[in-house]
C-alpha atoms as a PDB file:
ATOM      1  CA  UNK A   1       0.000   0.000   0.000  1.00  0.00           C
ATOM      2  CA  UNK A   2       1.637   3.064  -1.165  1.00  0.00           C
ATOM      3  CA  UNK A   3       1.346   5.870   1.264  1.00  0.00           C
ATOM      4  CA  UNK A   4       1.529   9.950   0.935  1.00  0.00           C
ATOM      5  CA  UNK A   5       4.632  10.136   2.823  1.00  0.00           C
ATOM      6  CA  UNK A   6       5.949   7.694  -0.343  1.00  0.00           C
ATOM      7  CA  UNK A   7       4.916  10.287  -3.068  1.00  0.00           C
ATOM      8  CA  UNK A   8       4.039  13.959  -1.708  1.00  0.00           C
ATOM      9  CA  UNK A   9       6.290  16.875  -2.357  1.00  0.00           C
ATOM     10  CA  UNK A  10       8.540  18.019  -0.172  1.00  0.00           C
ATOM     11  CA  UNK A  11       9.795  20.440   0.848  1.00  0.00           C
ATOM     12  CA  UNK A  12       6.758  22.265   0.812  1.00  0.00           C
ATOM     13  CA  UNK A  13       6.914  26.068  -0.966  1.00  0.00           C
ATOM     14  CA  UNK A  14       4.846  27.968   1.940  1.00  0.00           C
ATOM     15  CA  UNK A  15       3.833  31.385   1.837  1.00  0.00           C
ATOM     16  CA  UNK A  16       3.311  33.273   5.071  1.00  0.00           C
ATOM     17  CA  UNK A  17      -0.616  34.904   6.384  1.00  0.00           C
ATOM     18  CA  UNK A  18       0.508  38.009   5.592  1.00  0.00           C
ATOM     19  CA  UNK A  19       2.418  37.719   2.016  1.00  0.00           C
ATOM     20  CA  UNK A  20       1.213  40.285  -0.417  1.00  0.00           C
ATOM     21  CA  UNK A  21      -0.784  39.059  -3.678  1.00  0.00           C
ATOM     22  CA  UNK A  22       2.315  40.197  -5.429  1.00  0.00           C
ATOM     23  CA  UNK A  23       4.769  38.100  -3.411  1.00  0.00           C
ATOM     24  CA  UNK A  24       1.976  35.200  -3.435  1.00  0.00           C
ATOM     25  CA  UNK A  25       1.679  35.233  -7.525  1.00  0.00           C
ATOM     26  CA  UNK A  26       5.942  35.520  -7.838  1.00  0.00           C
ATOM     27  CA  UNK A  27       5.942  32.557  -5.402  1.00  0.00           C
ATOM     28  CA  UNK A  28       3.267  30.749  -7.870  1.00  0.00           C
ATOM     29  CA  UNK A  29       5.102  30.963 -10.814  1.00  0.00           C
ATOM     30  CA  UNK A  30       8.650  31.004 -10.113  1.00  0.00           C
ATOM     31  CA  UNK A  31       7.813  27.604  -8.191  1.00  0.00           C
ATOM     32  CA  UNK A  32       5.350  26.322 -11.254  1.00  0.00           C
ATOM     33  CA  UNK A  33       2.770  25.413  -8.790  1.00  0.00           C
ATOM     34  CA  UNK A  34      -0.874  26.233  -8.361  1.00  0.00           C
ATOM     35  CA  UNK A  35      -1.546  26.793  -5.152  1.00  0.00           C
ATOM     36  CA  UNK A  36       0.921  26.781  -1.638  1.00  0.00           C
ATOM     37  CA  UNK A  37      -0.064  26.594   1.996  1.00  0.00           C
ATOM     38  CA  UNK A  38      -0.745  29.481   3.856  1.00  0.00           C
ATOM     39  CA  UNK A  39       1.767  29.541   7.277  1.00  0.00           C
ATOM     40  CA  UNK A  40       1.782  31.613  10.586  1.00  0.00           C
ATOM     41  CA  UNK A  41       4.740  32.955  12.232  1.00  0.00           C
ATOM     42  CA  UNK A  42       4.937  29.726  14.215  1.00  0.00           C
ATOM     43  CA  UNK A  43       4.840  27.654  10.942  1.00  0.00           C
ATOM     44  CA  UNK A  44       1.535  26.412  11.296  1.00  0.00           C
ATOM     45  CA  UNK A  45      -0.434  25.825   8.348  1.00  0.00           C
ATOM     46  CA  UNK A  46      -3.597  28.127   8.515  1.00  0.00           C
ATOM     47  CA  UNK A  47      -4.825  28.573   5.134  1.00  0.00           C
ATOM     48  CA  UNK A  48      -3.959  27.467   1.724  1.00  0.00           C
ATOM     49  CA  UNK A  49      -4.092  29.898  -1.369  1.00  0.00           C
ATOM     50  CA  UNK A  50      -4.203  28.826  -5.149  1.00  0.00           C
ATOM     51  CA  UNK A  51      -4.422  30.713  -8.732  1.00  0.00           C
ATOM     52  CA  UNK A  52      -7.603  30.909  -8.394  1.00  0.00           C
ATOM     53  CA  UNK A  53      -7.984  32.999  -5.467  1.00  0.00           C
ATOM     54  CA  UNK A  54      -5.952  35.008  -7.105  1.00  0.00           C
ATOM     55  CA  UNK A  55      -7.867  35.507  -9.841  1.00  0.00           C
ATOM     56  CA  UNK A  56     -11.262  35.751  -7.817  1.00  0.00           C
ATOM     57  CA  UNK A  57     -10.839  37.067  -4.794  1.00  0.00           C
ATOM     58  CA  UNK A  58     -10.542  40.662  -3.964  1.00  0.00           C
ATOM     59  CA  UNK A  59      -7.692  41.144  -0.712  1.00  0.00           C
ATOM     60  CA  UNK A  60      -4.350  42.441  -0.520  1.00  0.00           C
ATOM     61  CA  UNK A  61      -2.534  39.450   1.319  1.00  0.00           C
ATOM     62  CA  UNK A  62      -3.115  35.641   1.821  1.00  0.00           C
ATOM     63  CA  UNK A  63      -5.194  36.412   5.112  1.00  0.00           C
ATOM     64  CA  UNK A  64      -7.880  37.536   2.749  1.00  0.00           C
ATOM     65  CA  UNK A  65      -7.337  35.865  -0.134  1.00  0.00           C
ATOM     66  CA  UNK A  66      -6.647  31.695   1.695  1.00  0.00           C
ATOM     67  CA  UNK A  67      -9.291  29.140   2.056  1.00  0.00           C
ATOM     68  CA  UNK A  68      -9.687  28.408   5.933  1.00  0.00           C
ATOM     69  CA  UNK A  69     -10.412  25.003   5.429  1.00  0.00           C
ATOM     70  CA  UNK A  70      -7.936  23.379   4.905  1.00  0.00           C
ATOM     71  CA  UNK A  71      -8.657  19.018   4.439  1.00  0.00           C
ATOM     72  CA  UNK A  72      -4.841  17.580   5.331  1.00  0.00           C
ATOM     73  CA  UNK A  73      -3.798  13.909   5.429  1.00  0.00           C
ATOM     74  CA  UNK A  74      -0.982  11.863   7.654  1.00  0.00           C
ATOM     75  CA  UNK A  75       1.798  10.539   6.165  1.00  0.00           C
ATOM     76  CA  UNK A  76       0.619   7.260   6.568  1.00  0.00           C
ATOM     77  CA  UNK A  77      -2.935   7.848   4.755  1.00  0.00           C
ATOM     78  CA  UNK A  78      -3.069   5.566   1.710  1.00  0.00           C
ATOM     79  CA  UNK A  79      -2.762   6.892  -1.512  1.00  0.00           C
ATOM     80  CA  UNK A  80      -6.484   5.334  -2.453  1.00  0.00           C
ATOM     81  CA  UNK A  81      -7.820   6.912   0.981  1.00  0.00           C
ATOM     82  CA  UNK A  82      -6.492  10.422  -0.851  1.00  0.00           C
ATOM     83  CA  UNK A  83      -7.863   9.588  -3.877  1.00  0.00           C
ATOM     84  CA  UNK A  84     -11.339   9.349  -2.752  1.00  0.00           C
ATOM     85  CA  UNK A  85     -10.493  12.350  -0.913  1.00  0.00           C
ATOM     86  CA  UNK A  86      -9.756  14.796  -3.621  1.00  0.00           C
ATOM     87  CA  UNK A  87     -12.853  13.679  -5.645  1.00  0.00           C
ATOM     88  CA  UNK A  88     -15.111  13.769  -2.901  1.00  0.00           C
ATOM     89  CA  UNK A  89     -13.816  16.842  -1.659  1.00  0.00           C
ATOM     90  CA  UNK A  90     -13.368  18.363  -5.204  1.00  0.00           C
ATOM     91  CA  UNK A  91     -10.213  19.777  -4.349  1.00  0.00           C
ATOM     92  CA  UNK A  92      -6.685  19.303  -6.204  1.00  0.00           C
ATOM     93  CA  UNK A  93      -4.364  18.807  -3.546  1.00  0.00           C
ATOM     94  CA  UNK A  94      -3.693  17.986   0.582  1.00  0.00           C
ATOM     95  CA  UNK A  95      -1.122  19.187   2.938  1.00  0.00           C
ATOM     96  CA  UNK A  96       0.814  16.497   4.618  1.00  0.00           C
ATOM     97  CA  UNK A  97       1.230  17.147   8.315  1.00  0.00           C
ATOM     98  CA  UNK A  98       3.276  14.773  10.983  1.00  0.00           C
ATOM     99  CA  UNK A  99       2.842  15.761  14.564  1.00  0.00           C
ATOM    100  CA  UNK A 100       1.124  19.233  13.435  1.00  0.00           C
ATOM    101  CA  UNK A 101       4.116  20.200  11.165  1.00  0.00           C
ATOM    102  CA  UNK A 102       3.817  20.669   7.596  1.00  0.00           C
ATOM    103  CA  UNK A 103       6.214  18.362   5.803  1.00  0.00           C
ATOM    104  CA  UNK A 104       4.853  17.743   2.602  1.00  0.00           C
ATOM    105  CA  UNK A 105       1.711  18.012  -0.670  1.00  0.00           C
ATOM    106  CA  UNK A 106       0.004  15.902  -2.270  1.00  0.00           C
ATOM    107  CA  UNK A 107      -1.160  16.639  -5.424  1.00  0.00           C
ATOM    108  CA  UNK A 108      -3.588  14.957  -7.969  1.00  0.00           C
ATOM    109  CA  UNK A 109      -0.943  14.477 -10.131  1.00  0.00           C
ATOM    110  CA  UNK A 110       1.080  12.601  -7.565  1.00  0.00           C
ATOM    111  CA  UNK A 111      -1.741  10.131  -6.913  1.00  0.00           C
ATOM    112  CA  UNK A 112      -2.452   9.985 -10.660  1.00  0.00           C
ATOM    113  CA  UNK A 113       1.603   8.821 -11.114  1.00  0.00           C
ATOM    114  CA  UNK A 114       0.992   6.117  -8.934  1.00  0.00           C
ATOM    115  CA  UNK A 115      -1.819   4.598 -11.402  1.00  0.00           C
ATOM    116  CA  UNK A 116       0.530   5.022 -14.464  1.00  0.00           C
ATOM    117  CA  UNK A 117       3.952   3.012 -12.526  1.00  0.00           C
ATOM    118  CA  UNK A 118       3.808  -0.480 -11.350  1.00  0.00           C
ATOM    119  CA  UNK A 119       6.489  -3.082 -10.186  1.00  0.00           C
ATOM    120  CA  UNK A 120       6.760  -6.713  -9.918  1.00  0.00           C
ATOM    121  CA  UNK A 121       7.872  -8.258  -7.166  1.00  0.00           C
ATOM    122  CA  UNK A 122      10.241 -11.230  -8.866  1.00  0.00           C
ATOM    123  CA  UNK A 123       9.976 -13.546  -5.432  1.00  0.00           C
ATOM    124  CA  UNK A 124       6.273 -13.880  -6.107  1.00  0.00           C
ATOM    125  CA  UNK A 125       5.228 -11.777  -8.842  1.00  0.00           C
ATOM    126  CA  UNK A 126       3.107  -9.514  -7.336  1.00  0.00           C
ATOM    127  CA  UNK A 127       2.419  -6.434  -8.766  1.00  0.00           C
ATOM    128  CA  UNK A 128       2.302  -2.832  -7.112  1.00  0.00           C
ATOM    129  CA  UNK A 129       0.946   0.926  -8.429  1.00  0.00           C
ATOM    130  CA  UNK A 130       2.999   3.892  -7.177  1.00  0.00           C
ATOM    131  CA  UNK A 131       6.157   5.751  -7.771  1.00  0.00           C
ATOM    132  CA  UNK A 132       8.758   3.740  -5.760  1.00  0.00           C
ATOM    133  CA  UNK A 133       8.832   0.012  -5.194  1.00  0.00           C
ATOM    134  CA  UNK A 134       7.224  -0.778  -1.574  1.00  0.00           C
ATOM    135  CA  UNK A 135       9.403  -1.553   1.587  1.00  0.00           C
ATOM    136  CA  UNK A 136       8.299  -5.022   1.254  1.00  0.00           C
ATOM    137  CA  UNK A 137       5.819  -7.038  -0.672  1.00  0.00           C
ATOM    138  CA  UNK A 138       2.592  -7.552   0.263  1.00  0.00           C
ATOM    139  CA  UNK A 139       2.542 -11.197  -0.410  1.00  0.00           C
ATOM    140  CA  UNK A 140       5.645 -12.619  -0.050  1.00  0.00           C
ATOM    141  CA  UNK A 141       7.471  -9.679   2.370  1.00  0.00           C
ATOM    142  CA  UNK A 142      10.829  -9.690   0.305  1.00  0.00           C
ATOM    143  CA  UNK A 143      12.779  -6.491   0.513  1.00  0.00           C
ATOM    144  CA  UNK A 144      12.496  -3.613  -1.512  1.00  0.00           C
ATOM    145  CA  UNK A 145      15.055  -4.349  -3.652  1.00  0.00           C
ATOM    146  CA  UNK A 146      13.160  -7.690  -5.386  1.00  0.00           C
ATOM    147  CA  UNK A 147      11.006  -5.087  -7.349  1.00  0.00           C
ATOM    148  CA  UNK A 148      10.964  -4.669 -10.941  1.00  0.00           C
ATOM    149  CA  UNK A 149       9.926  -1.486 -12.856  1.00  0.00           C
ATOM    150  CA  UNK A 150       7.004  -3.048 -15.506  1.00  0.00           C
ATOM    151  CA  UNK A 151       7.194  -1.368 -18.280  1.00  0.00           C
ATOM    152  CA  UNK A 152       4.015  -0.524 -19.354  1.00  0.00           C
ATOM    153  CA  UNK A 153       2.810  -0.477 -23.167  1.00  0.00           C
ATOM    154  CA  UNK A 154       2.167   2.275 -25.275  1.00  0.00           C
ATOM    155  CA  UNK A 155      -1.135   2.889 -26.495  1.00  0.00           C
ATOM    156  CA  UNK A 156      -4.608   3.765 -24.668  1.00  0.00           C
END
């Protein structure tokens, strides 16, 4: 089971509560990302704040612009639990917290890389979705290292 601590992004490109919409849009693009979390002066995630609250939002910093409520996952959530989530939720993306502290994002298009990679485990032949090969195989519990990258086939 491939969890978000396996495939979020980290570290995390933050910007702080009271970042100007100038600062907040520089962040944006220099970083090529859509949307960052929102931190206090303790580092505590309070908001998150994406293009489009940029674009429709009137405010002149990330207090004003963020969206308050912000859905965040463990590390150890499965990557199918997240799934769900960002469907459900209709949102593209969930800050990874451990212990309260922001240490990582995960991002549609990190749960959609997991569908698109799979390995073999060549003890058993299991297979596995997601990014890396697992710590150990679900079947058979060999090590890591008895995964195989299966090369998928072109085509639809």
């Amino acid at each position: 089971m491939t969890t978000a601590g396996e495939i979020m992004s980290a570290p995390v490109i933050t910007v702080h509560l009271h970042a100007s919409r100038a600062h907040i849009a520089d962040t944006l693009t220099a970083h090529r990302i859509s949307a960052a979390p929102v931190v206090n002066d303790a580092g505590a995630v309070v908001g998150l704040v994406s293009e489009y609250d940029l674009l429709a939002k009137p405010g002149g910093d990330a207090s004003a612009l963020m969206t308050t409520a912000v859905i965040s996952v463990s590390a150890d959530c499965p990557v199918s639990d997240i799934g769900h989530l960002l469907v459900e939720r209709h949102i593209r993306r969930v800050p990874v917290l451990q212990d309260g502290e922001l240490i990582g994002v995960v991002s549609r298009r990190d749960v959609i890389a997991t569908m698109a990679t799979e390995w073999v485990c060549r003890v058993c032949g299991e297979p596995v979705r997601g990014e890396q090969p697992p710590q150990a195989c679900p079947k058979c519990h060999a090590a890591r290292e008895e995964f195989a990258l299966q090369e998928q086939p072109p085509g639809p």
